[in-house]
C-alpha atoms as a PDB file:
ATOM      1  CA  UNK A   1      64.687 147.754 108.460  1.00  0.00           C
ATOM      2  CA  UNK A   2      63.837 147.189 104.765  1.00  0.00           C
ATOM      3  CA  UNK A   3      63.785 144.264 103.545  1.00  0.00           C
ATOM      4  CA  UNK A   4      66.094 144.774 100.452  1.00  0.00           C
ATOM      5  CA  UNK A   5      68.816 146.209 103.111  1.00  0.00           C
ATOM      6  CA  UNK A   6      69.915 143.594 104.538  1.00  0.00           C
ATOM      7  CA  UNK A   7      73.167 142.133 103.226  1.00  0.00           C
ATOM      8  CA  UNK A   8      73.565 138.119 103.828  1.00  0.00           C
ATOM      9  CA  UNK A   9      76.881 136.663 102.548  1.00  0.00           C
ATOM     10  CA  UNK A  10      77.686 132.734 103.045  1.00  0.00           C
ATOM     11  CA  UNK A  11      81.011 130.567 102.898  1.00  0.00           C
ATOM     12  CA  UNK A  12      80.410 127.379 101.894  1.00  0.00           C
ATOM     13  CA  UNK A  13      82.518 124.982 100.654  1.00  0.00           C
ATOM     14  CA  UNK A  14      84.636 121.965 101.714  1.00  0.00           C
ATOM     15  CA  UNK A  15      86.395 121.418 105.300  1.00  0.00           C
ATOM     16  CA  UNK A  16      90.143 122.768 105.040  1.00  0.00           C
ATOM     17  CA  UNK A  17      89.586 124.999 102.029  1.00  0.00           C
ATOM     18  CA  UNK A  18      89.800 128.149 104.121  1.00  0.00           C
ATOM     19  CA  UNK A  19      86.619 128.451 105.273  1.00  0.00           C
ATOM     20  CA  UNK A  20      87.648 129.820 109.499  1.00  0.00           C
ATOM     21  CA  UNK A  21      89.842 132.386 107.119  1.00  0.00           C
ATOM     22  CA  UNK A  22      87.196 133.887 104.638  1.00  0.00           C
ATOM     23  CA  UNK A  23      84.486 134.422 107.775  1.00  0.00           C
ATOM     24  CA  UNK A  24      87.453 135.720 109.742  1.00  0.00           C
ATOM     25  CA  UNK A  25      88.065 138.207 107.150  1.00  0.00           C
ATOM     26  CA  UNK A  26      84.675 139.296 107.136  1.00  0.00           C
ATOM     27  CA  UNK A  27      84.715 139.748 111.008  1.00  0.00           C
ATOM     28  CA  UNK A  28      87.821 141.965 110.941  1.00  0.00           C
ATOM     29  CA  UNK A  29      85.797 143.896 108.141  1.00  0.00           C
ATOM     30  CA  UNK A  30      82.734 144.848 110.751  1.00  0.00           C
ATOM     31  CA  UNK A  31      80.777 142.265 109.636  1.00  0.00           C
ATOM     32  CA  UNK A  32      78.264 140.401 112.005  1.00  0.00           C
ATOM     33  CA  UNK A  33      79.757 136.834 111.777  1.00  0.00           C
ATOM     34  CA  UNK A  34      78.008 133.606 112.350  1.00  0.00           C
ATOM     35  CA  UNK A  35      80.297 130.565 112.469  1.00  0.00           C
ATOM     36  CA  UNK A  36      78.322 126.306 112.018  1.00  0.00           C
ATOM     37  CA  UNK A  37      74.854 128.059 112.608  1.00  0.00           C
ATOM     38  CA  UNK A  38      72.284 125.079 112.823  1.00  0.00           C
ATOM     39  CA  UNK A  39      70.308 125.127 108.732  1.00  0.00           C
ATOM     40  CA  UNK A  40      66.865 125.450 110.958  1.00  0.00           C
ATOM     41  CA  UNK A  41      68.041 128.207 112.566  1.00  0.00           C
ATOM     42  CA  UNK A  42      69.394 130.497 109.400  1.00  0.00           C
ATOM     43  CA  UNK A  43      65.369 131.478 108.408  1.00  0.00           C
ATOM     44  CA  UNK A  44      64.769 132.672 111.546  1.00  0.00           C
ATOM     45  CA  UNK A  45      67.740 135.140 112.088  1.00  0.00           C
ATOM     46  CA  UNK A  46      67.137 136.275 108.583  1.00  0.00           C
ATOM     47  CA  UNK A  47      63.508 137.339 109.646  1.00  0.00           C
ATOM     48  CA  UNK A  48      64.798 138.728 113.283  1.00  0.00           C
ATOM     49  CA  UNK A  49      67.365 140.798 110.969  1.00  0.00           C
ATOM     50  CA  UNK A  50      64.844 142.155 108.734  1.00  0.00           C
ATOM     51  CA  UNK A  51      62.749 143.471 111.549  1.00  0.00           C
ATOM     52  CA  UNK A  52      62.241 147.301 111.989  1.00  0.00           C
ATOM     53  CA  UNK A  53      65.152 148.816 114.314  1.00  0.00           C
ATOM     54  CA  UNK A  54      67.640 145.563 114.165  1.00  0.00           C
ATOM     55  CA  UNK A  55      71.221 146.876 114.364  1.00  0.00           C
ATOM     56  CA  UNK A  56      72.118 144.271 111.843  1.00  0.00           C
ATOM     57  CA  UNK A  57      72.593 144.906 107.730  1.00  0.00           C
ATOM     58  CA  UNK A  58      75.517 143.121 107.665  1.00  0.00           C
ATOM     59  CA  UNK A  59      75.851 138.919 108.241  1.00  0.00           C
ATOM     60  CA  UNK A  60      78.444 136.072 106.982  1.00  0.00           C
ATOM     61  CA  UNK A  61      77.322 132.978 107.979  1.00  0.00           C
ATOM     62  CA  UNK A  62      79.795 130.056 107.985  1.00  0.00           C
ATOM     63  CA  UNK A  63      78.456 126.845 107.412  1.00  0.00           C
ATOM     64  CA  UNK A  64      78.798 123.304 107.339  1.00  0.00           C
ATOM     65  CA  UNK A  65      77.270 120.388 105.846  1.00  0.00           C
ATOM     66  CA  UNK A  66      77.385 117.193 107.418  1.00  0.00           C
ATOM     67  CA  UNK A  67      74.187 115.089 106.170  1.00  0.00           C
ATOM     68  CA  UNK A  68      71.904 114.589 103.305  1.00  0.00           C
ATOM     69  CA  UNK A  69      69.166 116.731 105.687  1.00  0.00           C
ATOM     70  CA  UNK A  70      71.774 119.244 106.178  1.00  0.00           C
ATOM     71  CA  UNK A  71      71.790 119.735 101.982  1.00  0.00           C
ATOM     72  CA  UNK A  72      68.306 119.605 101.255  1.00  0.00           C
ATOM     73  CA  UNK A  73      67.699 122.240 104.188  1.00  0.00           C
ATOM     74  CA  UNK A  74      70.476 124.520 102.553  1.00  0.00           C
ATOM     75  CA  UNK A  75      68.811 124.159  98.795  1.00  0.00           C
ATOM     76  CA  UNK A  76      65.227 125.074  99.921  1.00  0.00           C
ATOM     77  CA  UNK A  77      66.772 128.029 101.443  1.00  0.00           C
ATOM     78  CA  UNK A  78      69.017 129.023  99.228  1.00  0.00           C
ATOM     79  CA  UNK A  79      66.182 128.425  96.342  1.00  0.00           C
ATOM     80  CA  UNK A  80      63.971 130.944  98.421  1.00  0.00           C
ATOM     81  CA  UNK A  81      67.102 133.424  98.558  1.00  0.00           C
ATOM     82  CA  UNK A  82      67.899 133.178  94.627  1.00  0.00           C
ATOM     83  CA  UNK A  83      63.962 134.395  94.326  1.00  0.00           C
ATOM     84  CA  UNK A  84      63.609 137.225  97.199  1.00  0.00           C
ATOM     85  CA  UNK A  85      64.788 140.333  97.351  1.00  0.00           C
ATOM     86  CA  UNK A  86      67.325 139.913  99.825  1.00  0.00           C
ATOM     87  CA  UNK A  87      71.348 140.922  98.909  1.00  0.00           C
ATOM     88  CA  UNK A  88      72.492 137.391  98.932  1.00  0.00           C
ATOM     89  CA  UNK A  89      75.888 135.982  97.927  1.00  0.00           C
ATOM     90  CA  UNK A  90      77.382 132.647  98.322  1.00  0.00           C
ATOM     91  CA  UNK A  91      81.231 131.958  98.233  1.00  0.00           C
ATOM     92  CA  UNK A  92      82.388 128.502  97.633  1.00  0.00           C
ATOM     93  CA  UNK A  93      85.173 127.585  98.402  1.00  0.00           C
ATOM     94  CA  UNK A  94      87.472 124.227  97.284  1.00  0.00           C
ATOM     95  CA  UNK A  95      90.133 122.447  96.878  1.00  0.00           C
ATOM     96  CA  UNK A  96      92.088 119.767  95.705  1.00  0.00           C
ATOM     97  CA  UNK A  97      92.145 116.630  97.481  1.00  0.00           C
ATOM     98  CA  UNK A  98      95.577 115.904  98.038  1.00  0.00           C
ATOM     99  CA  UNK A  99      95.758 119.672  98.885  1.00  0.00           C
ATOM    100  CA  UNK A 100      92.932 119.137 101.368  1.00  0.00           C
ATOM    101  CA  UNK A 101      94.447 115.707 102.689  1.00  0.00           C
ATOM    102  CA  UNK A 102      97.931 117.618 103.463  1.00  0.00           C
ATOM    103  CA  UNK A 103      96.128 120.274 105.343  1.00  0.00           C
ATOM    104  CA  UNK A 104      94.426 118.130 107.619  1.00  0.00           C
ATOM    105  CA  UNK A 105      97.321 116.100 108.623  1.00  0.00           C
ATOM    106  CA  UNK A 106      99.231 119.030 109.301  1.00  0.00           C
ATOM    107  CA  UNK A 107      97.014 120.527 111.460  1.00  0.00           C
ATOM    108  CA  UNK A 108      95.929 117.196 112.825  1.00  0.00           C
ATOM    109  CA  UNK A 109      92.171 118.279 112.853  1.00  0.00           C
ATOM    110  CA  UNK A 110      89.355 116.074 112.485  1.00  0.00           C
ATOM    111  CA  UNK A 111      87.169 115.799 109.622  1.00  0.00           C
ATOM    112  CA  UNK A 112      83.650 116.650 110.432  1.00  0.00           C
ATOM    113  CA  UNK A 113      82.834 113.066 108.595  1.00  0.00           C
ATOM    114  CA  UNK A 114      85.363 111.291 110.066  1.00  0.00           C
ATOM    115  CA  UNK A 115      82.471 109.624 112.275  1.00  0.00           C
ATOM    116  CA  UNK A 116      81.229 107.972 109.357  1.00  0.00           C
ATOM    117  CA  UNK A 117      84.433 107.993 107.319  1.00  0.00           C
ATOM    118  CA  UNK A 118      87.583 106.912 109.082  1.00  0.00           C
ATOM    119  CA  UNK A 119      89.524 107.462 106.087  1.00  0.00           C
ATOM    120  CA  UNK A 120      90.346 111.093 105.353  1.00  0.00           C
ATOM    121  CA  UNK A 121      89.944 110.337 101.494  1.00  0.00           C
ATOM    122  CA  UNK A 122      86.463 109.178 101.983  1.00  0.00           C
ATOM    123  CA  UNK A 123      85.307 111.331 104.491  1.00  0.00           C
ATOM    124  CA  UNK A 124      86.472 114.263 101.519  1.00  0.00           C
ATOM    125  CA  UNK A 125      85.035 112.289  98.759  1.00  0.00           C
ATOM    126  CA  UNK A 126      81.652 112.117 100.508  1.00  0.00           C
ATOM    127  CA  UNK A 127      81.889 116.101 101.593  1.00  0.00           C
ATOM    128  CA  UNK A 128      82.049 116.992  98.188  1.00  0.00           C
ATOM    129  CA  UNK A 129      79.499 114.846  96.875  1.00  0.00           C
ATOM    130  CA  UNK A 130      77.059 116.141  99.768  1.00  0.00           C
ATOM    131  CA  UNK A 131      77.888 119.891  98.552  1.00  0.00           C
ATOM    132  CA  UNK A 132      77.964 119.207  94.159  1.00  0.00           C
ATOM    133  CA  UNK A 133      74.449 119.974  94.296  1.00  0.00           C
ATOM    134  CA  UNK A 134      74.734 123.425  96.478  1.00  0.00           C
ATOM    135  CA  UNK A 135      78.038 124.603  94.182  1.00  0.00           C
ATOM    136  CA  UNK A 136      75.367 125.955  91.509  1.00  0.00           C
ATOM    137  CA  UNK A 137      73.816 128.424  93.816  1.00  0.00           C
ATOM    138  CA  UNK A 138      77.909 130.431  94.062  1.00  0.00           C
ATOM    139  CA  UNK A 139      77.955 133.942  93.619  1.00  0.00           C
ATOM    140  CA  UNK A 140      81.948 133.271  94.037  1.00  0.00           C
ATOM    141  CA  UNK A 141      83.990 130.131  93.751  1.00  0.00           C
ATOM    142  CA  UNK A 142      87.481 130.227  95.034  1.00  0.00           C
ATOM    143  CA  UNK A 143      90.132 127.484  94.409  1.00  0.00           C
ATOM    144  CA  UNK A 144      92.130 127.385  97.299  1.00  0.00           C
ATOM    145  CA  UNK A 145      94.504 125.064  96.547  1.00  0.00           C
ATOM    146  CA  UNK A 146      97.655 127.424  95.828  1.00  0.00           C
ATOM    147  CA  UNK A 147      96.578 130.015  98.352  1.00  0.00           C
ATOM    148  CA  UNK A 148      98.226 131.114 101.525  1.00  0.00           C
ATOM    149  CA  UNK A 149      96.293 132.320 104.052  1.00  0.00           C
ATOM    150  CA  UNK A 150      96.742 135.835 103.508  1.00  0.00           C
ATOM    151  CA  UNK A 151      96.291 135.436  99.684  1.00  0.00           C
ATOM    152  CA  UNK A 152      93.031 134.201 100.716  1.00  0.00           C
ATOM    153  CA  UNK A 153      92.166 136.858 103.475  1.00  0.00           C
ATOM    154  CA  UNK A 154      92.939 139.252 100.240  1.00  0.00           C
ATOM    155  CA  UNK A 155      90.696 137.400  97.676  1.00  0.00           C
ATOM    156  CA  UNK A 156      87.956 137.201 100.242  1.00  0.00           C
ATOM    157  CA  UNK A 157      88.039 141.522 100.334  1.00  0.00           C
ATOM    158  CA  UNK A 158      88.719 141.951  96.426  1.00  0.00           C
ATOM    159  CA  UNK A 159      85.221 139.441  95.925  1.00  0.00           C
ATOM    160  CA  UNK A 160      83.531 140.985  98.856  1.00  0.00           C
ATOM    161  CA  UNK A 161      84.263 144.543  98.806  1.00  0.00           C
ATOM    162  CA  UNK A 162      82.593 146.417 102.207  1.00  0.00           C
ATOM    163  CA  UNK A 163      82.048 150.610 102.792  1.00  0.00           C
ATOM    164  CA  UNK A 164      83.108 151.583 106.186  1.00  0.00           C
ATOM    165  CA  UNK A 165      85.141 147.983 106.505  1.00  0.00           C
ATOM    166  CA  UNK A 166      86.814 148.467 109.835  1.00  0.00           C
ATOM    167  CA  UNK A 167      90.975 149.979 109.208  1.00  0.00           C
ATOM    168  CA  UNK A 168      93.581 148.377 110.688  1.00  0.00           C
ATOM    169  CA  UNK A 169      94.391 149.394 114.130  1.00  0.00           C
ATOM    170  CA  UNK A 170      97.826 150.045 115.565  1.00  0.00           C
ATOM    171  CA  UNK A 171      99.076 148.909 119.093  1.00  0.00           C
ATOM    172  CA  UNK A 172     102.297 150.673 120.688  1.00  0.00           C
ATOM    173  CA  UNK A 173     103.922 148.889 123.556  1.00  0.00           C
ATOM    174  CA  UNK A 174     106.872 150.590 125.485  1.00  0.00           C
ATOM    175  CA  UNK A 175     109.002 148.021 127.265  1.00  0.00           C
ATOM    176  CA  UNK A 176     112.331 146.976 129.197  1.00  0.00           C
ATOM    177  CA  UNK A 177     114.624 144.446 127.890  1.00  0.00           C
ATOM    178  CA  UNK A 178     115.719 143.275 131.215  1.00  0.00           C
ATOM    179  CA  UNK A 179     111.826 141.961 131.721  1.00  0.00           C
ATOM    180  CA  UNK A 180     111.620 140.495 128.542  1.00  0.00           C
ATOM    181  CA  UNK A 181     109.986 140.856 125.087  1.00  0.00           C
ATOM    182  CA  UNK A 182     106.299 141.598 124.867  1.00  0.00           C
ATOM    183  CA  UNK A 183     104.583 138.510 123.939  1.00  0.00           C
ATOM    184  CA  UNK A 184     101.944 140.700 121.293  1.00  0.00           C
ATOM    185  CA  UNK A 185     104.284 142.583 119.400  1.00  0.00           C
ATOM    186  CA  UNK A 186     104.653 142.067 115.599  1.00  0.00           C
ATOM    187  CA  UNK A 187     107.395 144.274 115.404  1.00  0.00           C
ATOM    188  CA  UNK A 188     110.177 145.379 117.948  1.00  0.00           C
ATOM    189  CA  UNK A 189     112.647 147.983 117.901  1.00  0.00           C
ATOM    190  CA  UNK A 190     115.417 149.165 120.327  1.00  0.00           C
ATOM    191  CA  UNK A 191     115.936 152.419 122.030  1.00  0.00           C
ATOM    192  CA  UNK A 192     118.589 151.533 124.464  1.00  0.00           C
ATOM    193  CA  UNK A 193     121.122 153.482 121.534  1.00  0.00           C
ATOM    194  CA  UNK A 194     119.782 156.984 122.547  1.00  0.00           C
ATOM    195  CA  UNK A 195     121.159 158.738 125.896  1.00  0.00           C
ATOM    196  CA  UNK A 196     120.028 157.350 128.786  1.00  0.00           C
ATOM    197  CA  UNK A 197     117.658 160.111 131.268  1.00  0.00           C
ATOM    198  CA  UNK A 198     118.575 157.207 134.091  1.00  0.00           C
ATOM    199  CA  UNK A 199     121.830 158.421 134.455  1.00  0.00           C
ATOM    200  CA  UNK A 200     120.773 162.032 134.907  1.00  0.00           C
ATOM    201  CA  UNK A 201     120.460 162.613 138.973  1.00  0.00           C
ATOM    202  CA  UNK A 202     117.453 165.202 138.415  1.00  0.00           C
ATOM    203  CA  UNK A 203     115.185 162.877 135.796  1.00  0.00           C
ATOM    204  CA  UNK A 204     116.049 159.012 137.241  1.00  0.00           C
ATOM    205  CA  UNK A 205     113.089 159.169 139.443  1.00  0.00           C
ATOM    206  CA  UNK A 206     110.582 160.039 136.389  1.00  0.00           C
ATOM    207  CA  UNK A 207     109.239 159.075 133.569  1.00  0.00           C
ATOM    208  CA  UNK A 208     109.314 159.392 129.743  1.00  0.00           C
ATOM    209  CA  UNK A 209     105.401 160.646 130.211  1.00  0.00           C
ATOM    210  CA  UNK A 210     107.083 163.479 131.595  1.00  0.00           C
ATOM    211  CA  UNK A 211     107.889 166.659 130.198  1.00  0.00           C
ATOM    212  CA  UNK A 212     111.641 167.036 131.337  1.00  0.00           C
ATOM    213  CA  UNK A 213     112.072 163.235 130.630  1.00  0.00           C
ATOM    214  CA  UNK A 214     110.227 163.655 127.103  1.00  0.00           C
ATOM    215  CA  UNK A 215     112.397 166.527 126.080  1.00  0.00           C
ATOM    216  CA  UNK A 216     115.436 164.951 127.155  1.00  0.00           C
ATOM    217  CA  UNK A 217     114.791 162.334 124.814  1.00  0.00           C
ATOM    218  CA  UNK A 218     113.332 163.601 122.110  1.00  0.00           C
ATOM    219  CA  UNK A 219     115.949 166.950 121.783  1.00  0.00           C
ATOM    220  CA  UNK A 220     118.247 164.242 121.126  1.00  0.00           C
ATOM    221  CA  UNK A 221     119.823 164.511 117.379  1.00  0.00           C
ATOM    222  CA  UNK A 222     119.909 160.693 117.162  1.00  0.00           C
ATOM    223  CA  UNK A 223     116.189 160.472 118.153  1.00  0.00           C
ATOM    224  CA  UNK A 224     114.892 162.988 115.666  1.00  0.00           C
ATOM    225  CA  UNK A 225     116.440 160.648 113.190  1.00  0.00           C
ATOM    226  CA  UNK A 226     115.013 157.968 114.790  1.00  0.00           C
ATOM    227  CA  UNK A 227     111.896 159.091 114.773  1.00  0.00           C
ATOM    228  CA  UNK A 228     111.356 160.073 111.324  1.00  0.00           C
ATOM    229  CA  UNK A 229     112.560 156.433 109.974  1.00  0.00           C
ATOM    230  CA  UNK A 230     109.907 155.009 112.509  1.00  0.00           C
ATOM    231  CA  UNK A 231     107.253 157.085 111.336  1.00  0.00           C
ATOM    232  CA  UNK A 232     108.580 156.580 107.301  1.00  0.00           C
ATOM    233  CA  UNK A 233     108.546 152.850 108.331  1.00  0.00           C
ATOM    234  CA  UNK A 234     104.594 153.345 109.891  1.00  0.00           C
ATOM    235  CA  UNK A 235     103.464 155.172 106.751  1.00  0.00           C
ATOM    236  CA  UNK A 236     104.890 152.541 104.723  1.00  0.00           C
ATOM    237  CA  UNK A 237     103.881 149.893 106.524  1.00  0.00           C
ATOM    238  CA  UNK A 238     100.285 150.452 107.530  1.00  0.00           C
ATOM    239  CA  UNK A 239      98.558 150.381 104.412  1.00  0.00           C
ATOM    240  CA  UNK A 240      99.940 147.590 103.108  1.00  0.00           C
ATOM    241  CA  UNK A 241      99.378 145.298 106.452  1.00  0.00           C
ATOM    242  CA  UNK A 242      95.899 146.957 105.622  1.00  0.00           C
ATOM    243  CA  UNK A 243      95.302 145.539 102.009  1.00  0.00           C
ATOM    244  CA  UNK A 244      96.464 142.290 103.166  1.00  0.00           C
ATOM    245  CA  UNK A 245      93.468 141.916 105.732  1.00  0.00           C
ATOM    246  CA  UNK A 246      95.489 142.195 108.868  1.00  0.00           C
ATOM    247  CA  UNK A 247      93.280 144.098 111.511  1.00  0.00           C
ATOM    248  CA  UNK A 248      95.504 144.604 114.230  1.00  0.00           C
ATOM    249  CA  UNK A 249      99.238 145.776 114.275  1.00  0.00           C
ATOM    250  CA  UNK A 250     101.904 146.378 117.449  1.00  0.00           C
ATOM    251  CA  UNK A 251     104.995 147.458 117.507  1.00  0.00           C
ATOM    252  CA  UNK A 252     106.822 147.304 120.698  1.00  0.00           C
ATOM    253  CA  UNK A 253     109.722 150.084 121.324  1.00  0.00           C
ATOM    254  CA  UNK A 254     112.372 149.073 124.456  1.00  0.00           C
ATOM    255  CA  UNK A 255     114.530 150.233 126.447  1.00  0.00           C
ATOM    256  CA  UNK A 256     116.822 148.694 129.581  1.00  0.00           C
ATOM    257  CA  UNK A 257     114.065 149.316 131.986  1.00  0.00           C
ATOM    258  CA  UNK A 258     110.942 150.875 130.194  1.00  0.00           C
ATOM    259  CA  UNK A 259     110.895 153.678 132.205  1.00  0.00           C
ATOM    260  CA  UNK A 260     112.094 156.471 130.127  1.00  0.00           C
ATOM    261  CA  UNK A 261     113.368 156.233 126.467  1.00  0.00           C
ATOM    262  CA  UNK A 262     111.261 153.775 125.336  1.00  0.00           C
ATOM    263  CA  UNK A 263     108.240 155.775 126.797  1.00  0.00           C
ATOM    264  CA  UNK A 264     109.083 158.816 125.089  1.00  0.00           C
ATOM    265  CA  UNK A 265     109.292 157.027 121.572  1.00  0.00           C
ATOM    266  CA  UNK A 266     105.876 155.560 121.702  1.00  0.00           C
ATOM    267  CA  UNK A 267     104.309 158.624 123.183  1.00  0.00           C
ATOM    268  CA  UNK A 268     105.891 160.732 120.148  1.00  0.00           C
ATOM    269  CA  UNK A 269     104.734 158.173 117.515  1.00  0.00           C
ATOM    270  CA  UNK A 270     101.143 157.668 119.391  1.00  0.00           C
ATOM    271  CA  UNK A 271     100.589 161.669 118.716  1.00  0.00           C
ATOM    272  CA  UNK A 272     101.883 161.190 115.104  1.00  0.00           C
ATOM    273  CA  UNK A 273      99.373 158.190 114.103  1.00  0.00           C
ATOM    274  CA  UNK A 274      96.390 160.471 116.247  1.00  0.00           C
ATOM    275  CA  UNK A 275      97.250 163.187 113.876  1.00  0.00           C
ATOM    276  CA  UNK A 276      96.841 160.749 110.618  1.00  0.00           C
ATOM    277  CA  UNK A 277      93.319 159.893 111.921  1.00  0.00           C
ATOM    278  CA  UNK A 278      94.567 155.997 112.861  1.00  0.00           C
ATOM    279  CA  UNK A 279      93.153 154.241 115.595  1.00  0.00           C
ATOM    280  CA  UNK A 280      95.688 152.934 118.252  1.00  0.00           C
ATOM    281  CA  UNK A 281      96.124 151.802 121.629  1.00  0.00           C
ATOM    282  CA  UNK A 282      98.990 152.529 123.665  1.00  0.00           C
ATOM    283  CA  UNK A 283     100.303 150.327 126.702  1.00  0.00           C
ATOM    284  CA  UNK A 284     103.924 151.314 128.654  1.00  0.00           C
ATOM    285  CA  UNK A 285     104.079 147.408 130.202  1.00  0.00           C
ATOM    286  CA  UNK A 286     106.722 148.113 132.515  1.00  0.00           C
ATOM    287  CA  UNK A 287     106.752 151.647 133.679  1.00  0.00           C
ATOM    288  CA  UNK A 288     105.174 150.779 137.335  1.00  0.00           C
ATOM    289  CA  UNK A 289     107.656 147.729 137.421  1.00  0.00           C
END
């Protein structure tokens, strides 16, 4: 691989400003994704990246800075990035204080300090002292402070913007109310309106991946309707879950026993997203039940 090729993006910044989001983000883009790796070890993955034939042109390292060693490592590298060829960007990201203080105690996490500083307010203080001196080298600085996390996710792909980033991809779950709700769905919506192929003699035995069972279903008036809002609903929905960074989607259709109807309705909408070019998986949870 050429040199110049290879991409190298970092998030820096302090702990609790967002930084498990932004390298997230980058992951769910197709980018290789590197999360605390050790400052002595950054040179040499850089070099094994570099090398002729290496799969990667793409890496996001996530990194933290915990000592005055840790700092001086980071500026001697990221002085010998600023002057070589490499594509190299750095994203900071901050905070305020109190923001950062309210973040920790609601997630009750640890400060990576904390073994030297007890006191959350130190142990920020002295993080952001440790990284004033790397803050220069930014490509990108991001104030976190009045972010959500998806606000973030969406700065992080409007600084960073990728070719061939990987598209959201759309899970369809068929189900039976009477075993409960799938525990992965974003989104559920209920079939048990439309006529029920149990109560026909001939189809009871079968299945909505059947032909007789399908068309039973699907010649329906009601499900016709149904289907077009779903799809309008899909169309709508898709992009816009895609612009805000999410990378994976499911929407679980049931039925009483998630034999039939609800097996039918996926199956229709799983031919419908094929034909748009989306990826998908499909899963009927409870049609062997």
């Amino acid at each position: 691989m050429d040199k110049s090729s290879l991409q190298l993006i970092v998030i820096l910044g302090l702990s609790g400003s967002g930084k498990t989001t932004a390298i997230k983000a980058l992951k769910d883009r197709g980018v290789f994704c590197i999360d605390n790796l050790p400052t002595a070890l950054i040179g040499q993955l850089i070099e094994q990246a570099n090398q002729s034939g290496s799969p990667l042109e793409r890496v996001a390292l996530c990194l933290e800075v915990r000592s005055e060693a840790d700092r001086d490592g980071l500026t001697t590298l990221f002085e010998e990035l600023r002057q070589g060829d490499l594509a190299f960007e750095l994203v900071y990201l901050f905070a305020t204080s109190a923001t950062l203080t309210r973040r920790f105690q609601e997630t009750r996490s640890t400060h990576p300090l904390a073994d030297r500083y007890p006191v959350l307010d130190e142990a920020i203080d002295a993080e952001r002292t440790l990284l004033d001196s790397l803050r220069p080298f930014a490509t990108h600085e991001v104030d976190t402070t009045e972010l959500t996390v998806h606000d973030l996710r969406r700065r992080i792909g409007e600084l960073l913007p990728l070719d061939g980033h990987h598209p959201l991809h759309v899970g369809l779950v068929s189900f039976g109310f009477k075993h409960g709700l799938p525990y992965e769905a974003d989104m559920v919506v209920d079939a048990r309106f439309l006529p029920n192929p149990y109560f026909v003699p001939e189809l009871k035995a079968h299945t909505g991946l059947e032909e007789a069972v399908a068309r039973y279903v699907l010649d329906c008036d009601d499900t016709t309707t149904f289907l077009a809002h779903l799809r309008g609903m899909l169309d709508f929905l898709i992009p816009r879950y895609h612009h805000e960074g999410k990378a994976y989607f499911t929407l679980a259709v049931g039925c009483t026993g998630g034999h039939h109807r609800s097996v039918a309705i996926v199956e229709a909408l799983a031919s419908y997203l094929q034909g748009r070019g989306i990826p998908l998986t499909t899963r009927h949870r409870d049609l062997e039940r």
